[in-house]
Protein backbone atom coordinates (compact mmCIF):
# COMPACT_ATOMS: atom_id res chain seq x y z
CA UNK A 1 52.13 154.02 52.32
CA UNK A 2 55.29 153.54 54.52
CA UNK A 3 53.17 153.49 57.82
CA UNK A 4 50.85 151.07 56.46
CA UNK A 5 54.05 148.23 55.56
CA UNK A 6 55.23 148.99 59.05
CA UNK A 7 52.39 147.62 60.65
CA UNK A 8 52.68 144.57 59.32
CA UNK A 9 56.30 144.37 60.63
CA UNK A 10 55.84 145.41 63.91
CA UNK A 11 52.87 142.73 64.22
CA UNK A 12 55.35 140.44 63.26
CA UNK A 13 58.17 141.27 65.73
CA UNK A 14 55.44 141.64 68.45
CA UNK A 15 54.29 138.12 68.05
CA UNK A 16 57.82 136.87 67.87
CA UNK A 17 58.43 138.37 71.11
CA UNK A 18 55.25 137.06 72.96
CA UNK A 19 56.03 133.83 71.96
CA UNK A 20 60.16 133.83 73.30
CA UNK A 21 58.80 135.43 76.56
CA UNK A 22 58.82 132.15 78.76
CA UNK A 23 57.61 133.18 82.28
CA UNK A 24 60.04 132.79 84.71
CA UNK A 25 60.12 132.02 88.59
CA UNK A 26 60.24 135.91 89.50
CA UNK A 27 56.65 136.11 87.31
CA UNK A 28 55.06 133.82 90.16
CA UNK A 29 55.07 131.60 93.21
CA UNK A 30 57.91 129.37 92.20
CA UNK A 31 62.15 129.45 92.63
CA UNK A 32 63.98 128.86 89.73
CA UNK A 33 66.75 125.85 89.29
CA UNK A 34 69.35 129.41 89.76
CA UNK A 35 67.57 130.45 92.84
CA UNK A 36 67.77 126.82 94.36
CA UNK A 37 71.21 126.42 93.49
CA UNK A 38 72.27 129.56 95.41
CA UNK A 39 70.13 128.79 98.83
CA UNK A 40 71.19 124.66 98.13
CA UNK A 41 74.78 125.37 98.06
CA UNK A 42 74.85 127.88 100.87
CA UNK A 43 72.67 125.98 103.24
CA UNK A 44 74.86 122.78 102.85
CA UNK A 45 78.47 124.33 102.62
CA UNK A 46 78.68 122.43 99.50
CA UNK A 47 79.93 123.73 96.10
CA UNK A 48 77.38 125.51 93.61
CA UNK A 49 78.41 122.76 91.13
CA UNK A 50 78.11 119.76 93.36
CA UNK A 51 74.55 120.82 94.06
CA UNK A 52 73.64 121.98 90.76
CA UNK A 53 74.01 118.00 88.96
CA UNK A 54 71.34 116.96 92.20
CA UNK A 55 68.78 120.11 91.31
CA UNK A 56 69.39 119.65 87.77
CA UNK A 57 67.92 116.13 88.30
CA UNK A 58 65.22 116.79 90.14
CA UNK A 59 64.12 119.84 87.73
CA UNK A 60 64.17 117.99 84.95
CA UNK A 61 61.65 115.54 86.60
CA UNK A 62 59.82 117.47 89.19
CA UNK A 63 59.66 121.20 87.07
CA UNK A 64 59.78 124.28 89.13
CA UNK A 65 59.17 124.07 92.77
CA UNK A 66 56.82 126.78 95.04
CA UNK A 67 58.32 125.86 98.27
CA UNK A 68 61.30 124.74 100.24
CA UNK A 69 62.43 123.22 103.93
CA UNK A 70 65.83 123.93 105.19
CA UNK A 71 66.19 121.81 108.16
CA UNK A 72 68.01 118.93 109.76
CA UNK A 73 67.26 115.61 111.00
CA UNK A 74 68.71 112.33 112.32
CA UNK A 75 67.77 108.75 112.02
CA UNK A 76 68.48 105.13 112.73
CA UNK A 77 67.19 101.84 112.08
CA UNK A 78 67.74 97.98 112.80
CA UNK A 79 65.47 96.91 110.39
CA UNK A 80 62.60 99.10 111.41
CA UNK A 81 63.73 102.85 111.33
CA UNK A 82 62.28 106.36 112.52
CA UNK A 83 63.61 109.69 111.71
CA UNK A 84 63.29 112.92 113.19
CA UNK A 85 63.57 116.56 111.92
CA UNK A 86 62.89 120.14 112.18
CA UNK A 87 63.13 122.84 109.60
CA UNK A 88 61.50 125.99 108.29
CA UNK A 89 59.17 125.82 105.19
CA UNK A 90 60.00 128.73 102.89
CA UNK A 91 57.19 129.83 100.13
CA UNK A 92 57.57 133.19 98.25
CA UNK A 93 55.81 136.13 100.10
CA UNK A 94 55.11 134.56 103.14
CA UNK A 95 57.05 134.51 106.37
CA UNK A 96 59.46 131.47 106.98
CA UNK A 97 57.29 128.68 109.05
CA UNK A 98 58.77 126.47 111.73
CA UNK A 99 57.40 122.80 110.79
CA UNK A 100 58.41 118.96 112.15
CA UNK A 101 58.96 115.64 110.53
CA UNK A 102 59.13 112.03 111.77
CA UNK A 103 58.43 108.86 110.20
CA UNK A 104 58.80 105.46 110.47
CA UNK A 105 60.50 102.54 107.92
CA UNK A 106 61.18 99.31 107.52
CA UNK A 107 63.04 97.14 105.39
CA UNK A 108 66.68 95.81 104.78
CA UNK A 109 68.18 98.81 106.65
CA UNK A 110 70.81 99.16 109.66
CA UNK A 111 72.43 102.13 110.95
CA UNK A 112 72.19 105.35 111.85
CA UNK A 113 72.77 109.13 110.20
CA UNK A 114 72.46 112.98 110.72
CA UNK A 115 71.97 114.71 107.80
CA UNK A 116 70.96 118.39 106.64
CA UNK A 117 68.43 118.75 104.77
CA UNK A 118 66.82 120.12 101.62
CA UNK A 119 63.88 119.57 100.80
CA UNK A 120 61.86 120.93 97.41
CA UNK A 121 58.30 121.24 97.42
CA UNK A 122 55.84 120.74 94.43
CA UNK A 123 51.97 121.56 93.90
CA UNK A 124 51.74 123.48 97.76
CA UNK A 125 48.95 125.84 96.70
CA UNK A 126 48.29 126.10 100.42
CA UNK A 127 50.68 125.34 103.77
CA UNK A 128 48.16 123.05 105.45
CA UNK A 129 47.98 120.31 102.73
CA UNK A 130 51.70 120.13 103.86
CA UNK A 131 50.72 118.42 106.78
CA UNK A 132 50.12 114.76 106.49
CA UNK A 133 51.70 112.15 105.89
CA UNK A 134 54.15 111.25 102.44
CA UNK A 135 54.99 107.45 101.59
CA UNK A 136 58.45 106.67 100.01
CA UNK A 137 60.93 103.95 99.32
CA UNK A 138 64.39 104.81 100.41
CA UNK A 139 67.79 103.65 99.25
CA UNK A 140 70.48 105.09 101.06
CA UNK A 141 74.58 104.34 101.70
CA UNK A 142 76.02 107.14 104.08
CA UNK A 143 79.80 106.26 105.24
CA UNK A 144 81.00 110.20 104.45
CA UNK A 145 79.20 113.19 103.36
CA UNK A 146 77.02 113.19 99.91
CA UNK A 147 74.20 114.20 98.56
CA UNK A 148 70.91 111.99 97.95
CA UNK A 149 67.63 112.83 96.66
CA UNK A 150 64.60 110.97 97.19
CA UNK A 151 60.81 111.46 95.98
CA UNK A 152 57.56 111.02 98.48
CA UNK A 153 54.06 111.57 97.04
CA UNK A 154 50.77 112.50 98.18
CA UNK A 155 47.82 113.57 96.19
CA UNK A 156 49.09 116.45 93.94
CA UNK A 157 51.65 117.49 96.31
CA UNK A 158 55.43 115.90 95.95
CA UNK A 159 58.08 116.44 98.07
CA UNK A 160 61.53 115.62 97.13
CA UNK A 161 64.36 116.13 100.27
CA UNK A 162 67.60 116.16 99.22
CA UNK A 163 70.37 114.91 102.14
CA UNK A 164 74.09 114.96 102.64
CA UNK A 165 75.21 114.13 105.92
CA UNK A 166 77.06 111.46 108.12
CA UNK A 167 77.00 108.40 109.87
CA UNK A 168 77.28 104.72 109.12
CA UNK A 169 74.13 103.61 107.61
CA UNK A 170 73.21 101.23 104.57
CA UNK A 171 70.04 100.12 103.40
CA UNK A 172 66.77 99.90 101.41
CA UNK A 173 63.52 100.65 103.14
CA UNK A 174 59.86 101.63 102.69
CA UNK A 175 58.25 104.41 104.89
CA UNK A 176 56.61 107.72 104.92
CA UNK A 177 57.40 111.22 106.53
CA UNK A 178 55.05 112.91 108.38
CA UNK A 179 54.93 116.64 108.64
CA UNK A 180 53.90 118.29 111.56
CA UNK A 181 53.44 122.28 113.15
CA UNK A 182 54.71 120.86 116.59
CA UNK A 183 57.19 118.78 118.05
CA UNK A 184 56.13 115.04 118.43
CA UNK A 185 58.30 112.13 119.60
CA UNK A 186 55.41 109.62 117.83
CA UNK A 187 56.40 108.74 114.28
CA UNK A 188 52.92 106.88 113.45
């Protein structure tokens, strides 16, 4: 008579557990907002905290990423701009790949940056559809170091690079980024 009110209970309890288990990013192919925190703030130098209001952002717009670039990259415009960079695409359980970026821009824009960068990557089921190009509008004042987050879209896939960096550069433009396996001094 005991055993059979028990069941009931533990039913209960078992339910109530499955549904507060939310998976997390260690149950699958993505990093969690802790996870890009950590590599964020170590790969720019910055403080956990000053990176943690940027990824906050972008999490609460973007979700959970399955991929990341660590790279740099410098650019410059007079109107019409082109930026360069290199980096390493990082998924979970596969090895780092080296990849390439350049792109073109134009708009009201004049100046010139380097800037390290981060980028978070959304909706890569595979690392091929990584390479094409991603169109974006870009506002941007660098006169000291900060950190700026933009998004660029393409099909399913959205990838949203997040910059500090210096130089003496202020504008607004409208361009796309171009990912590439090798080395090319085309932006088109």
């Amino acid at each position: 008579m005991v055993f059979s009110r028990m069941i009931p209970a533990m039913l209960g309890a078992l339910a109530m557990l499955a549904i507060t288990v939310q998976p997390t990013a260690a149950d699958d192919d993505t990093y969690s907002q802790d996870e890009i925190v950590q590599n964020a703030a170590g790969f720019f130098g910055a403080t956990t905290e000053a990176v943690a209001k940027v990824v906050q952002h972008v999490f609460s717009e973007q979700g959970l990423p399955d991929a990341y670039i660590k790279g740099d990259e410098g650019s410059g415009a007079v109107v019409v701009g082109l930026r360069y960079g290199s980096g390493w695409l990082i998924r979970k359980g596969h090895e780092p790949l080296k990849i390439y970026w350049q792109g073109p821009s134009v708009g009201w824009d004049l100046g010139g940056n380097a800037s390290k960068v981060f980028v978070l990557v959304y909706n890569l089921k595979q690392e091929d559809l990584l390479f094409q190009r991603f169109p974006g509008v870009e506002g941007s004042i660098y006169v000291v170091a900060g950190i700026g987050v933009n998004y660029l879209k393409s099909g399913n896939i959205t990838v949203a690079p997040m910059r500090t960096g210096v130089g003496l550069r202020a504008g607004v433009n409208a361009g796309y980024l171009s990912f590439t396996r090798e080395h090319t001094l085309n932006p088109f």
